[in-house]
N, C-alpha and C. Protein backbone atom coordinates (compact mmCIF):
# COMPACT_ATOMS: atom_id res chain seq x y z
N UNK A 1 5.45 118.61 73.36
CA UNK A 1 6.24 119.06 72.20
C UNK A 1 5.37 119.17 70.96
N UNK A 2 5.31 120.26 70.16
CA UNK A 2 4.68 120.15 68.99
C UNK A 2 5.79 119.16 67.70
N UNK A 3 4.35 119.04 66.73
CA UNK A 3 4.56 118.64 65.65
C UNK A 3 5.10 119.22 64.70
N UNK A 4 6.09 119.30 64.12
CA UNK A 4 7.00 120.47 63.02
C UNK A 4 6.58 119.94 61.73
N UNK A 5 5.73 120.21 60.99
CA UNK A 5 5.68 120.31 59.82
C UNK A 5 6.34 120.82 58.63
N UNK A 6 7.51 120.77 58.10
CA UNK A 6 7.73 121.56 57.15
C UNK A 6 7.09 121.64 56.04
N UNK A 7 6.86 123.13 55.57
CA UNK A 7 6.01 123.04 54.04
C UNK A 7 7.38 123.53 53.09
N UNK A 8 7.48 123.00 52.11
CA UNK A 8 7.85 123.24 50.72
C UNK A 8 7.47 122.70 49.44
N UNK A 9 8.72 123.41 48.50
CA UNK A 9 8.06 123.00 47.09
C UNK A 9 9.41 123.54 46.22
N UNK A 10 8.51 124.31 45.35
CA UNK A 10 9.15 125.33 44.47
C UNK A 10 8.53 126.29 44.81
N UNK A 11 9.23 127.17 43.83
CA UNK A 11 8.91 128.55 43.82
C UNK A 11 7.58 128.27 42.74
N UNK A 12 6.68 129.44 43.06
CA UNK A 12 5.49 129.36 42.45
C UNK A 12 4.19 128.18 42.61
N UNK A 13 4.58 126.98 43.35
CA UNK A 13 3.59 126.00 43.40
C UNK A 13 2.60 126.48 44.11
N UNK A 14 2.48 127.23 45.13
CA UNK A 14 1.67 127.47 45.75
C UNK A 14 1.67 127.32 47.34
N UNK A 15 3.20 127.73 48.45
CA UNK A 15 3.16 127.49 49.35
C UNK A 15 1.92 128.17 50.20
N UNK A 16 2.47 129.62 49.59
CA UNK A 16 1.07 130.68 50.17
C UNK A 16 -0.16 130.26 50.43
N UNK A 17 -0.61 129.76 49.55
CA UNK A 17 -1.92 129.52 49.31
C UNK A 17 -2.70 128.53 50.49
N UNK A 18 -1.35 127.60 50.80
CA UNK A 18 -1.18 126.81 51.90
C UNK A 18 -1.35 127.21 53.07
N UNK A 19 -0.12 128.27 53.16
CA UNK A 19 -0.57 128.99 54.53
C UNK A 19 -1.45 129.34 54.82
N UNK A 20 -2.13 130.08 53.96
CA UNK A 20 -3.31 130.78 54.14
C UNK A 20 -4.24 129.51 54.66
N UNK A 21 -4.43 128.45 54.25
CA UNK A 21 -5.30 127.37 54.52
C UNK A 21 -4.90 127.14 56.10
N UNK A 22 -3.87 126.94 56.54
CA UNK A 22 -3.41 126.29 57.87
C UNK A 22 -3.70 127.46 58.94
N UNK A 23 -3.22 128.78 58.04
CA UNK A 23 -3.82 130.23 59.22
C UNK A 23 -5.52 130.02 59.23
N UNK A 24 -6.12 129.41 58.75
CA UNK A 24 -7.81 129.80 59.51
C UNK A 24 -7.74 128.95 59.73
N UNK A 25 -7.08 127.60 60.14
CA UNK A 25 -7.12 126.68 61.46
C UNK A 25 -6.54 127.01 62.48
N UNK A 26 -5.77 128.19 62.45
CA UNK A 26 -5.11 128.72 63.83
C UNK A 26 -3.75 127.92 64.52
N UNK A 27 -3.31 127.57 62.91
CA UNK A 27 -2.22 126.57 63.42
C UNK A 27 -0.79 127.80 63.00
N UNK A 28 0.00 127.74 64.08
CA UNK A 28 0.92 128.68 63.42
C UNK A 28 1.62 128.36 62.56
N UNK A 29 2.00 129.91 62.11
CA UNK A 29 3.40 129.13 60.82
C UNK A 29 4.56 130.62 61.09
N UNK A 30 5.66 129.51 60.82
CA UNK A 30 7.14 130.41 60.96
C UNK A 30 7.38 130.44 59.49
N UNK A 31 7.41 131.63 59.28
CA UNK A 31 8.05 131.33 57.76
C UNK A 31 9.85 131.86 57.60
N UNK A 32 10.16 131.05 56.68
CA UNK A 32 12.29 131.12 56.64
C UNK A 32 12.53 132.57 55.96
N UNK A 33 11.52 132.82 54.70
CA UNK A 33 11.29 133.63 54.19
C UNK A 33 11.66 135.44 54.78
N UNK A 34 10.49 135.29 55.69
CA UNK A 34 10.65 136.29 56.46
C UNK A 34 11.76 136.71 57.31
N UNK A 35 11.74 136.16 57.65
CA UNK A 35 13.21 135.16 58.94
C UNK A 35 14.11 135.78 58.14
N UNK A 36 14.19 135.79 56.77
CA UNK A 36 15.30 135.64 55.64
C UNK A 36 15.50 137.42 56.04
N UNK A 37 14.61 137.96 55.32
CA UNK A 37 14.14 139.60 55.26
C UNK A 37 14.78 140.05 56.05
N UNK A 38 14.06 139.67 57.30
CA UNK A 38 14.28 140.43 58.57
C UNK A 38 15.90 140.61 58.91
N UNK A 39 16.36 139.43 58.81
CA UNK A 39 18.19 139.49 59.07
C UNK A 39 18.73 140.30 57.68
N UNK A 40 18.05 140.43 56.42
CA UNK A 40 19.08 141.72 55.76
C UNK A 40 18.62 142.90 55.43
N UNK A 41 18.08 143.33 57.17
CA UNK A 41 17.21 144.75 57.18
C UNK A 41 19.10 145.21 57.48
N UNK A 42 18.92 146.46 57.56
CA UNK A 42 20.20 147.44 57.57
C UNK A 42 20.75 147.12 58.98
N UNK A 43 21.91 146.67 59.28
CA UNK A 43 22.21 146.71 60.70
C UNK A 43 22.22 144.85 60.96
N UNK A 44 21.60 144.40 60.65
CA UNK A 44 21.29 143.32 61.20
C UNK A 44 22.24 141.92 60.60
N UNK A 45 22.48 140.61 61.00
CA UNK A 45 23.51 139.73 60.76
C UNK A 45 23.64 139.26 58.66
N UNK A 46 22.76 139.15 58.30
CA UNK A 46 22.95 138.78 57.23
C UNK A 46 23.41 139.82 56.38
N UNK A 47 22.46 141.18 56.67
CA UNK A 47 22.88 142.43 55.88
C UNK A 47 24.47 142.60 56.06
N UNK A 48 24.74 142.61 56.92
CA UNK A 48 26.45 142.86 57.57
C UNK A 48 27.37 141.32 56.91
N UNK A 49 26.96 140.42 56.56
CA UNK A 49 27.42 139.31 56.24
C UNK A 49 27.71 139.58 54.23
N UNK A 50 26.37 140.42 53.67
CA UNK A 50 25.96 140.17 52.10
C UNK A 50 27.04 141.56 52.05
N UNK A 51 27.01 142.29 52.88
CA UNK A 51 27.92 143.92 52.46
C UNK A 51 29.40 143.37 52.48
N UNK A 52 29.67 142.59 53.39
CA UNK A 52 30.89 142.16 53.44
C UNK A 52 31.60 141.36 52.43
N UNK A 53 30.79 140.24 52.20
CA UNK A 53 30.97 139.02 51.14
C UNK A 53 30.86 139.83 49.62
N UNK A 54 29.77 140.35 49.37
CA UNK A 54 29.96 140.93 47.93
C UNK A 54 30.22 142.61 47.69
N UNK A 55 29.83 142.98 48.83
CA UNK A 55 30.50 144.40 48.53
C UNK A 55 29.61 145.69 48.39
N UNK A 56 29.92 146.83 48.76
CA UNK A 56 28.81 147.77 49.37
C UNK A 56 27.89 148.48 47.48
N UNK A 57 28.39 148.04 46.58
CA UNK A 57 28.05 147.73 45.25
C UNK A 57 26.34 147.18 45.14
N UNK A 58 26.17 146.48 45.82
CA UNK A 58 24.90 145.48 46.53
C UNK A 58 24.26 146.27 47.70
N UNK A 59 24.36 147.67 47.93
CA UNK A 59 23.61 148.46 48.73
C UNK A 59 22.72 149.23 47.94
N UNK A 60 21.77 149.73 48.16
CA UNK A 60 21.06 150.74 47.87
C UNK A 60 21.25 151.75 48.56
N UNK A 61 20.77 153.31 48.10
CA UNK A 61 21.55 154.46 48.64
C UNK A 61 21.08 155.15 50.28
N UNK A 62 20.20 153.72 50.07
CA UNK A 62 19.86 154.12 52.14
C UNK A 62 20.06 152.97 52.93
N UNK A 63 21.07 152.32 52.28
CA UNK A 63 21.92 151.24 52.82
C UNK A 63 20.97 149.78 52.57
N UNK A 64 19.88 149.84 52.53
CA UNK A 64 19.35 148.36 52.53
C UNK A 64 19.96 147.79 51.04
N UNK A 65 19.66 146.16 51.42
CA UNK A 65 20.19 145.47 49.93
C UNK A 65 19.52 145.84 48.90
N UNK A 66 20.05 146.34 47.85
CA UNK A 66 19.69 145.88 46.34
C UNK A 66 19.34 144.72 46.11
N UNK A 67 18.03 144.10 46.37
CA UNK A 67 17.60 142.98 46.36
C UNK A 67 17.32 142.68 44.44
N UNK A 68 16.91 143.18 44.62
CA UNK A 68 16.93 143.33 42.69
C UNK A 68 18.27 142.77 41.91
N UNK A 69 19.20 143.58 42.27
CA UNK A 69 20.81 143.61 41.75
C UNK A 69 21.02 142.04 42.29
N UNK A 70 21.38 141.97 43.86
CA UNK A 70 21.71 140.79 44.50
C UNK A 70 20.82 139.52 43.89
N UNK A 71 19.75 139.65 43.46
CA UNK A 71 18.90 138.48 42.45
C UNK A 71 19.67 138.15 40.98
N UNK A 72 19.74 139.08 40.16
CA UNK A 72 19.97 139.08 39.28
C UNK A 72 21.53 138.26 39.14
N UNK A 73 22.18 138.60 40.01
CA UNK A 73 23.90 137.77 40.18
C UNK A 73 23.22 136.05 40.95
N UNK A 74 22.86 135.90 42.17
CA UNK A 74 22.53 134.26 42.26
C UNK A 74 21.77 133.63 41.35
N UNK A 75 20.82 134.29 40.47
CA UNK A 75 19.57 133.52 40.24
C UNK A 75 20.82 132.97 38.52
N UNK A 76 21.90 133.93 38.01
CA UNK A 76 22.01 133.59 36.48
C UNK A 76 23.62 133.11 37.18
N UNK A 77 24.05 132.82 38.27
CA UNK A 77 25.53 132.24 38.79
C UNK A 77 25.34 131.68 40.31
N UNK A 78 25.73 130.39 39.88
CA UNK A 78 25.43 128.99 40.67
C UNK A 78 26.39 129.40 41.56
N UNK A 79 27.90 129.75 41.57
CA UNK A 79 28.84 130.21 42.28
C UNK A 79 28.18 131.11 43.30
N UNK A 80 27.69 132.75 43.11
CA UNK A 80 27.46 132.89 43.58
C UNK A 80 26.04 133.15 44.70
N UNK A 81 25.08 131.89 44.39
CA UNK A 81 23.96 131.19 44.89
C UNK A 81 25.00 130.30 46.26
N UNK A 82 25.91 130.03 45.80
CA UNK A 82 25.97 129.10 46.43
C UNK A 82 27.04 130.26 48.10
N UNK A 83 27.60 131.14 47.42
CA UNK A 83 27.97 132.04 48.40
C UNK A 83 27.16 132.69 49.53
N UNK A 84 26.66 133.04 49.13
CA UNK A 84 25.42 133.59 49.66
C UNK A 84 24.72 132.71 50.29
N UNK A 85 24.22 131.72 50.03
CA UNK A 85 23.70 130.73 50.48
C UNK A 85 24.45 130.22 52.18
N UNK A 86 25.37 130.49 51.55
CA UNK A 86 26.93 129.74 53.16
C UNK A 86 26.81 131.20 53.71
N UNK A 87 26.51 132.24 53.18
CA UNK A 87 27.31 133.41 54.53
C UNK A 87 25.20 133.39 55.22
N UNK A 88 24.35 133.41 54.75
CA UNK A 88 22.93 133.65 55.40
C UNK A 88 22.05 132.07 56.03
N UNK A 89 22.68 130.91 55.15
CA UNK A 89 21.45 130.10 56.27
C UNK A 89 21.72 129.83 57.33
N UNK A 90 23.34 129.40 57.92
CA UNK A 90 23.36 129.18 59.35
C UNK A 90 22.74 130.28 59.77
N UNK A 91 22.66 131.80 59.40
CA UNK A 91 22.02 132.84 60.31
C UNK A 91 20.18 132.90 60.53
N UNK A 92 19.93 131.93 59.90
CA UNK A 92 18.50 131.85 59.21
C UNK A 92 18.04 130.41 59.98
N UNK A 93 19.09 129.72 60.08
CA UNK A 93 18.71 128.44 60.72
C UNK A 93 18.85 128.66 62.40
N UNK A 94 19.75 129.25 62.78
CA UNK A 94 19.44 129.94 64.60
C UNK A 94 17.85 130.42 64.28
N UNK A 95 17.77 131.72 63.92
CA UNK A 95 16.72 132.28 64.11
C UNK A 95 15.43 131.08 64.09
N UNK A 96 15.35 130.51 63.24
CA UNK A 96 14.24 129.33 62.66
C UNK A 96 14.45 128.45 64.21
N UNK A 97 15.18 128.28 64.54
CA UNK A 97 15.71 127.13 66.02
C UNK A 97 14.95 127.60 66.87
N UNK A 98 15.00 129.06 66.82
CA UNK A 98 14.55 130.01 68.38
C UNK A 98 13.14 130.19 68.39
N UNK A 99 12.58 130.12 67.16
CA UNK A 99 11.02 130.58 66.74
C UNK A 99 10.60 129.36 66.86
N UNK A 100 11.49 128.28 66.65
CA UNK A 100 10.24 126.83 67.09
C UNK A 100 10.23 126.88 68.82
N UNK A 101 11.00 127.10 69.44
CA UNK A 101 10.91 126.73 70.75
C UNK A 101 10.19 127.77 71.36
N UNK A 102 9.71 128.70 70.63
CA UNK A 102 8.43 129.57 71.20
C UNK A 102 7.00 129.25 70.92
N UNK A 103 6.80 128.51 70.10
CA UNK A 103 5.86 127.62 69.33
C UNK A 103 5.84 126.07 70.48
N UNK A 104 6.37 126.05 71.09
CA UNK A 104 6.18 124.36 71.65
C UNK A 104 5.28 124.06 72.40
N UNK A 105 4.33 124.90 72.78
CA UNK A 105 2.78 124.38 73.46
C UNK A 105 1.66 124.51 72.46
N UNK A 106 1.90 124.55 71.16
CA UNK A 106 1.22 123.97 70.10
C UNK A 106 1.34 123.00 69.85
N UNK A 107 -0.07 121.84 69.50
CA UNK A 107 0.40 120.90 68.92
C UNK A 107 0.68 120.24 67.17
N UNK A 108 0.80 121.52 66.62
CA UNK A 108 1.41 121.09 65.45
C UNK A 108 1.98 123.03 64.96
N UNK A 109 2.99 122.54 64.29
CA UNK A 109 3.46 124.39 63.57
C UNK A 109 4.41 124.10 62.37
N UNK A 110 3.44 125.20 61.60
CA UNK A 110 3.97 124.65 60.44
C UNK A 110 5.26 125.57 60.09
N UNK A 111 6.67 125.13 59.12
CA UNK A 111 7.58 125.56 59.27
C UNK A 111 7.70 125.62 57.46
N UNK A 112 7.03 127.08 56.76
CA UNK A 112 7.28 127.30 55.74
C UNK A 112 9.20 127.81 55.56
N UNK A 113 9.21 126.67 54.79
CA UNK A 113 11.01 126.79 54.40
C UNK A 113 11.10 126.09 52.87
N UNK A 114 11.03 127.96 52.26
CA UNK A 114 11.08 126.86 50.19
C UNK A 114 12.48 126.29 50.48
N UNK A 115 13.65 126.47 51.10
CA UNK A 115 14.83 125.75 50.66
C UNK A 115 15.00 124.84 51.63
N UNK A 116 14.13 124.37 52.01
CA UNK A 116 14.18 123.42 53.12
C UNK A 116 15.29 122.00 52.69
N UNK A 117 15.36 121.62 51.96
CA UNK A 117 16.44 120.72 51.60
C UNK A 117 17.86 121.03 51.33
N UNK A 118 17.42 122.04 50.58
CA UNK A 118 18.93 123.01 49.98
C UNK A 118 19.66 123.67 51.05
N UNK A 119 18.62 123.96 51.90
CA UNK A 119 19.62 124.40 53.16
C UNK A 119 20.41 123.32 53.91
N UNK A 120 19.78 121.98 53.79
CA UNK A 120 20.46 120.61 54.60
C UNK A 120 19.63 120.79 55.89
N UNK A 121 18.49 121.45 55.70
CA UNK A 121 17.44 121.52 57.18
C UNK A 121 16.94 120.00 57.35
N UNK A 122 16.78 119.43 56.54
CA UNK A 122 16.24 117.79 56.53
C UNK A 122 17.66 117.03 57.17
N UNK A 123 18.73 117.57 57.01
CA UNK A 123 20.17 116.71 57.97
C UNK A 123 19.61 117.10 59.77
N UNK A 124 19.61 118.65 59.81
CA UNK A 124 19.06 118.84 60.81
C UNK A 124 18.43 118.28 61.83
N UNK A 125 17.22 117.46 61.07
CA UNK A 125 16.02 117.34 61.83
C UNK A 125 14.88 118.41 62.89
N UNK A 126 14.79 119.20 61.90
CA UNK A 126 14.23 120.29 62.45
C UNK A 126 12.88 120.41 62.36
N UNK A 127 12.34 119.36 61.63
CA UNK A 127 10.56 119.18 61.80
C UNK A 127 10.73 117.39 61.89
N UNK A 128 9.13 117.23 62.15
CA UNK A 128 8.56 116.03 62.19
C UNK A 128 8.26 115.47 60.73
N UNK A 129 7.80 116.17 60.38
CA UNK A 129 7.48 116.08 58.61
C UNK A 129 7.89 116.87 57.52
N UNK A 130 7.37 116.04 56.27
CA UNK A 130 7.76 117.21 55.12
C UNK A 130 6.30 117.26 54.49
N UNK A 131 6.08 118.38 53.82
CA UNK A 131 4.71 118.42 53.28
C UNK A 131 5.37 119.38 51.62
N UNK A 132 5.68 118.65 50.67
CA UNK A 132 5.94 119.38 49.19
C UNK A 132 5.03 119.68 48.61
N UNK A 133 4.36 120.77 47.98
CA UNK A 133 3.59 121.04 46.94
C UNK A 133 4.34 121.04 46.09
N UNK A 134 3.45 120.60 44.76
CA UNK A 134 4.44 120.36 43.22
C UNK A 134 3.35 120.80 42.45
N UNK A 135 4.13 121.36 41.38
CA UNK A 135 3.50 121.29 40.21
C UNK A 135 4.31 121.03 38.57
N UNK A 136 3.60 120.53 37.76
CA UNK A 136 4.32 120.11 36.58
C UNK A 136 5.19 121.06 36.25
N UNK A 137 6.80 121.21 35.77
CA UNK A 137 6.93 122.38 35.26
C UNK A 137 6.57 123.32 34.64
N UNK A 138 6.02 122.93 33.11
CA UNK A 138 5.65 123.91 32.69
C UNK A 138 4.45 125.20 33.20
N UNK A 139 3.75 124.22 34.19
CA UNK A 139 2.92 124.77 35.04
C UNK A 139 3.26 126.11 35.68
N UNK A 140 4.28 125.28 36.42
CA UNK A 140 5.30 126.16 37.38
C UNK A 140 5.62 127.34 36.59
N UNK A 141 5.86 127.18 35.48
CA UNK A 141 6.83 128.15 34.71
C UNK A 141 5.63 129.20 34.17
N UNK A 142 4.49 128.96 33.87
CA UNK A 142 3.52 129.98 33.64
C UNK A 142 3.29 130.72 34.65
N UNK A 143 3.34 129.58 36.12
CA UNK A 143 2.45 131.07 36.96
C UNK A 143 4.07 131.69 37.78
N UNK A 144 5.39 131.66 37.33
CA UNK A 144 6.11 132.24 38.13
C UNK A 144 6.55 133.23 36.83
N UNK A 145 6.04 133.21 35.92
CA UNK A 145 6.18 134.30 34.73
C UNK A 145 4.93 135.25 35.04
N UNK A 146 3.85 134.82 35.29
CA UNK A 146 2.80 135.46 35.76
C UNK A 146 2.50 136.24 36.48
N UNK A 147 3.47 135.70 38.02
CA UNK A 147 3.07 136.47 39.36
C UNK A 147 4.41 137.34 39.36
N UNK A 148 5.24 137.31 38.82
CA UNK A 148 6.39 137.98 39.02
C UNK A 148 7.23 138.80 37.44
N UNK A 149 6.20 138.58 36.52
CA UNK A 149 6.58 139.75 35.58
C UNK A 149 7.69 139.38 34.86
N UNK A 150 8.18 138.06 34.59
CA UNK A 150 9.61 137.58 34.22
C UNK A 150 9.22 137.35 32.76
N UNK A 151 10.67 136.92 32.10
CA UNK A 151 10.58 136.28 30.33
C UNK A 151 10.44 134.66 31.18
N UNK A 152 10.35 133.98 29.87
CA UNK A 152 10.75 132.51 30.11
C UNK A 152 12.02 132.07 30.91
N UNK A 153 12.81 132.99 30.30
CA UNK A 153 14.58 132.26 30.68
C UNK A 153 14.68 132.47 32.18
N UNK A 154 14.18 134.07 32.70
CA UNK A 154 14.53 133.95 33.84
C UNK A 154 13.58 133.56 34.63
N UNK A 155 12.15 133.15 34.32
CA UNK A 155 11.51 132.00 34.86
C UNK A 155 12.59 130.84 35.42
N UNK A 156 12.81 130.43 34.36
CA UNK A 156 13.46 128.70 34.32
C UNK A 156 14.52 129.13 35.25
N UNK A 157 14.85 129.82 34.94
CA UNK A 157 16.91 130.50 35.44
C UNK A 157 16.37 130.40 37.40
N UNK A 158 15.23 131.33 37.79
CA UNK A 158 14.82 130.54 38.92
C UNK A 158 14.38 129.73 39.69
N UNK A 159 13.88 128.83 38.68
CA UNK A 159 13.44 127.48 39.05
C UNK A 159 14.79 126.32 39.18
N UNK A 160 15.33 126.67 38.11
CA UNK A 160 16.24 126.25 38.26
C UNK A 160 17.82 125.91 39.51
N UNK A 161 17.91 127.66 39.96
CA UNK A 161 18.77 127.53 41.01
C UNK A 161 17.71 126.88 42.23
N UNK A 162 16.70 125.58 42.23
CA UNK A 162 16.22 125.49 43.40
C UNK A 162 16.13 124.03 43.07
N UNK A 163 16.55 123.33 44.33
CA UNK A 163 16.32 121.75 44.04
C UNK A 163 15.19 121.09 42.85
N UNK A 164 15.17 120.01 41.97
CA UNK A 164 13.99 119.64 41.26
C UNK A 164 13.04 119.12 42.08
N UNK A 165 11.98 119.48 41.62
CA UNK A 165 11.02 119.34 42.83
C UNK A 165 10.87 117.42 43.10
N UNK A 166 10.44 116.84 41.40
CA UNK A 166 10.84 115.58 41.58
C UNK A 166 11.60 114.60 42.39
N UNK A 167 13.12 115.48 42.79
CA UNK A 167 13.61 114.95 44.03
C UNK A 167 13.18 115.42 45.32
N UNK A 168 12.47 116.62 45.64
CA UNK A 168 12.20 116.93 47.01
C UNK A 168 10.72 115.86 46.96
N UNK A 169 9.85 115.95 46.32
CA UNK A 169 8.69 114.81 46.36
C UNK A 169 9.62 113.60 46.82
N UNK A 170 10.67 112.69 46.43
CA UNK A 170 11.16 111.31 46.97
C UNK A 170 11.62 111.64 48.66
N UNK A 171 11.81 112.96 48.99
CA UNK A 171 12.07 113.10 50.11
C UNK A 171 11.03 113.38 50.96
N UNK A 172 9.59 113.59 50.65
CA UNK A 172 8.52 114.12 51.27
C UNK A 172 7.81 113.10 52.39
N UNK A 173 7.59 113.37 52.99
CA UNK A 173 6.39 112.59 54.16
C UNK A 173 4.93 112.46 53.45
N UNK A 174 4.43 113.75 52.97
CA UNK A 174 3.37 114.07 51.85
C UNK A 174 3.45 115.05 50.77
N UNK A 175 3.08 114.78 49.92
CA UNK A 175 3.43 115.35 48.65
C UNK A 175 2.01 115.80 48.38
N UNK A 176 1.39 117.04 47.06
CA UNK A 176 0.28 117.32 47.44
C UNK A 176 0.75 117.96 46.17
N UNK A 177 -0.54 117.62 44.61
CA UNK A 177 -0.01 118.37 43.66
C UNK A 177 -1.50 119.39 43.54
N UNK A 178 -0.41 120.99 43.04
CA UNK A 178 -1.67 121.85 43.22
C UNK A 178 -1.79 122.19 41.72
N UNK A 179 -2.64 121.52 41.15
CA UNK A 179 -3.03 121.52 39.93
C UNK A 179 -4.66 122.02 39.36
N UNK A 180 -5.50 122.40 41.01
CA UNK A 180 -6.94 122.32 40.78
C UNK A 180 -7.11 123.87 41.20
N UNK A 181 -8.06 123.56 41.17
CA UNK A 181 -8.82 124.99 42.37
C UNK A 181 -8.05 124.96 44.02
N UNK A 182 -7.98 126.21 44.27
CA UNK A 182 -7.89 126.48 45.82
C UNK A 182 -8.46 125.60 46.64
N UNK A 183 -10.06 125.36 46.43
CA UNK A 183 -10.49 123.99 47.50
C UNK A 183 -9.99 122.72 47.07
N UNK A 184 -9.88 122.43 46.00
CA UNK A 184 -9.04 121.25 45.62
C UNK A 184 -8.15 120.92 46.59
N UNK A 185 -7.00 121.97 46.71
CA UNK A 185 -5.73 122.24 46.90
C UNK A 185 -6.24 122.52 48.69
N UNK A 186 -7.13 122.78 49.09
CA UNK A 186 -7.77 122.64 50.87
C UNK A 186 -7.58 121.56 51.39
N UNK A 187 -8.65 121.11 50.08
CA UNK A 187 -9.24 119.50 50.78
C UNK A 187 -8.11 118.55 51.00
N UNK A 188 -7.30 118.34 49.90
CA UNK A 188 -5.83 117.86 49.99
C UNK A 188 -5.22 117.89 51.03
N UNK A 189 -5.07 119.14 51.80
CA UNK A 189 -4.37 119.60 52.64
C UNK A 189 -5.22 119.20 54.17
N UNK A 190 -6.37 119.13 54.24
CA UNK A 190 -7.07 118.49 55.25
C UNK A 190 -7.07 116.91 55.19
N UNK A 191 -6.61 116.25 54.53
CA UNK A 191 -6.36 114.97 54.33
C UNK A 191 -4.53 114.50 55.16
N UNK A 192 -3.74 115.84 54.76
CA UNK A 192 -2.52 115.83 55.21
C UNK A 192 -2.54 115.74 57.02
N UNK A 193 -3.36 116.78 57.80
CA UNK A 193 -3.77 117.21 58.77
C UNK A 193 -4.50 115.35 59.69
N UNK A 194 -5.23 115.17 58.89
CA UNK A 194 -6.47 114.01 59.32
C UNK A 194 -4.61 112.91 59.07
N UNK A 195 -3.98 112.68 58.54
CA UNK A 195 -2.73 112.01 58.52
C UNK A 195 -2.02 112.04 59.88
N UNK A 196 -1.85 113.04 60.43
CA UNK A 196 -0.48 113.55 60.82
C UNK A 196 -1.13 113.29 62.40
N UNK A 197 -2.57 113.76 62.75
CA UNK A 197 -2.87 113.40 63.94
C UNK A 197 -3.52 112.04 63.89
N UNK A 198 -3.66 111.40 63.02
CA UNK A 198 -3.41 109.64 63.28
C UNK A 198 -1.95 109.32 63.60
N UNK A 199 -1.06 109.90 63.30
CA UNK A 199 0.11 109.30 63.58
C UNK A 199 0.47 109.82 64.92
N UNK A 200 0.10 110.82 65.53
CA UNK A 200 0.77 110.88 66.60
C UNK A 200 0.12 110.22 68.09
């Protein structure tokens, strides 16, 4: 049986950067993310779930979501974060179920999931570990204004609809703050690795 790692954080800490580290060890990674995408391509369970729940208003004119529009309503209304949230993760959490059990003659795979708590994936038990990257807020809040072209407010406004990271760190197995350089933020992460196969 492999080792399930989950990676999270926040938005902006730097999961990527992570992956990228664990892909040139050749360790796989499932990401929820994608997983996410893929189910609200046109046709498929979540898309058919978001058209239904909020309304064909939330289409674009070749049927895929208005991902833009559909942001702009969860990220500034907790209500409907939280809708959305109930009609797509059970559909997100099968898929994530089915992709580990194709992964099980690895011995470790990492399971990038930013809402890994918020979904109640930690009730689950769907990895072996947790691995959080953090960074200070204000930190956070520069480089998710940075990489994504936002004001302040709707910086915060998305940081915000996402657990405080402060509490996902009390829930972590390892916690890992990315505050340095990329190798900084390696070496760290090879310390996590040199952890995880002492324990097993």
């Amino acid at each position: 049986m492999s080792y399930v790692l989950a990676l999270t954080g926040g938005i902006a800490t730097g999961k990527s950067t992570a992956d990228d580290f664990f892909r040139k060890k050749n360790i796989p990674i499932i990401d929820c993310d994608q997983i996410a995408r893929e189910l609200m391509e046109p046709g498929n369970a979540s898309w058919q779930a978001i058209k239904d729940h909020f309304g064909m208003e939330y289409l674009n004119s070749d049927q895929t979501i208005n991902r833009k529009k559909l942001g702009q309503l969860v990220f500034s209304n907790k209500q409907a974060l939280s809708e959305l949230n109930q009609v797509t993760h059970p559909l997100i959490f099968d898929k994530t179920v089915a992709k580990i059990k194709e992964y099980r003659d690895f011995a470790l795979v990492i399971l990038d999931a930013p809402v890994y708590f918020e979904a109640g994936l930690d009730n689950k038990h769907v990895a072996n570990g947790v691995l959080v990257i953090t960074l200070p807020e204000q930190l956070q809040i520069e480089r998710l204004k940075k990489r994504n072209n936002l004001t302040d407010q709707e910086a915060i406004n998305r940081i915000n609809s996402q657990m405080p990271l402060v509490e996902k760190e009390k829930m972590a197995d390892f916690v890992v703050a990315n505050t340095g350089t990329i190798k900084e933020l390696e070496n760290k992460l090879k310390q996590v690795l040199i952890k995880i196969r002492e324990e097993e």
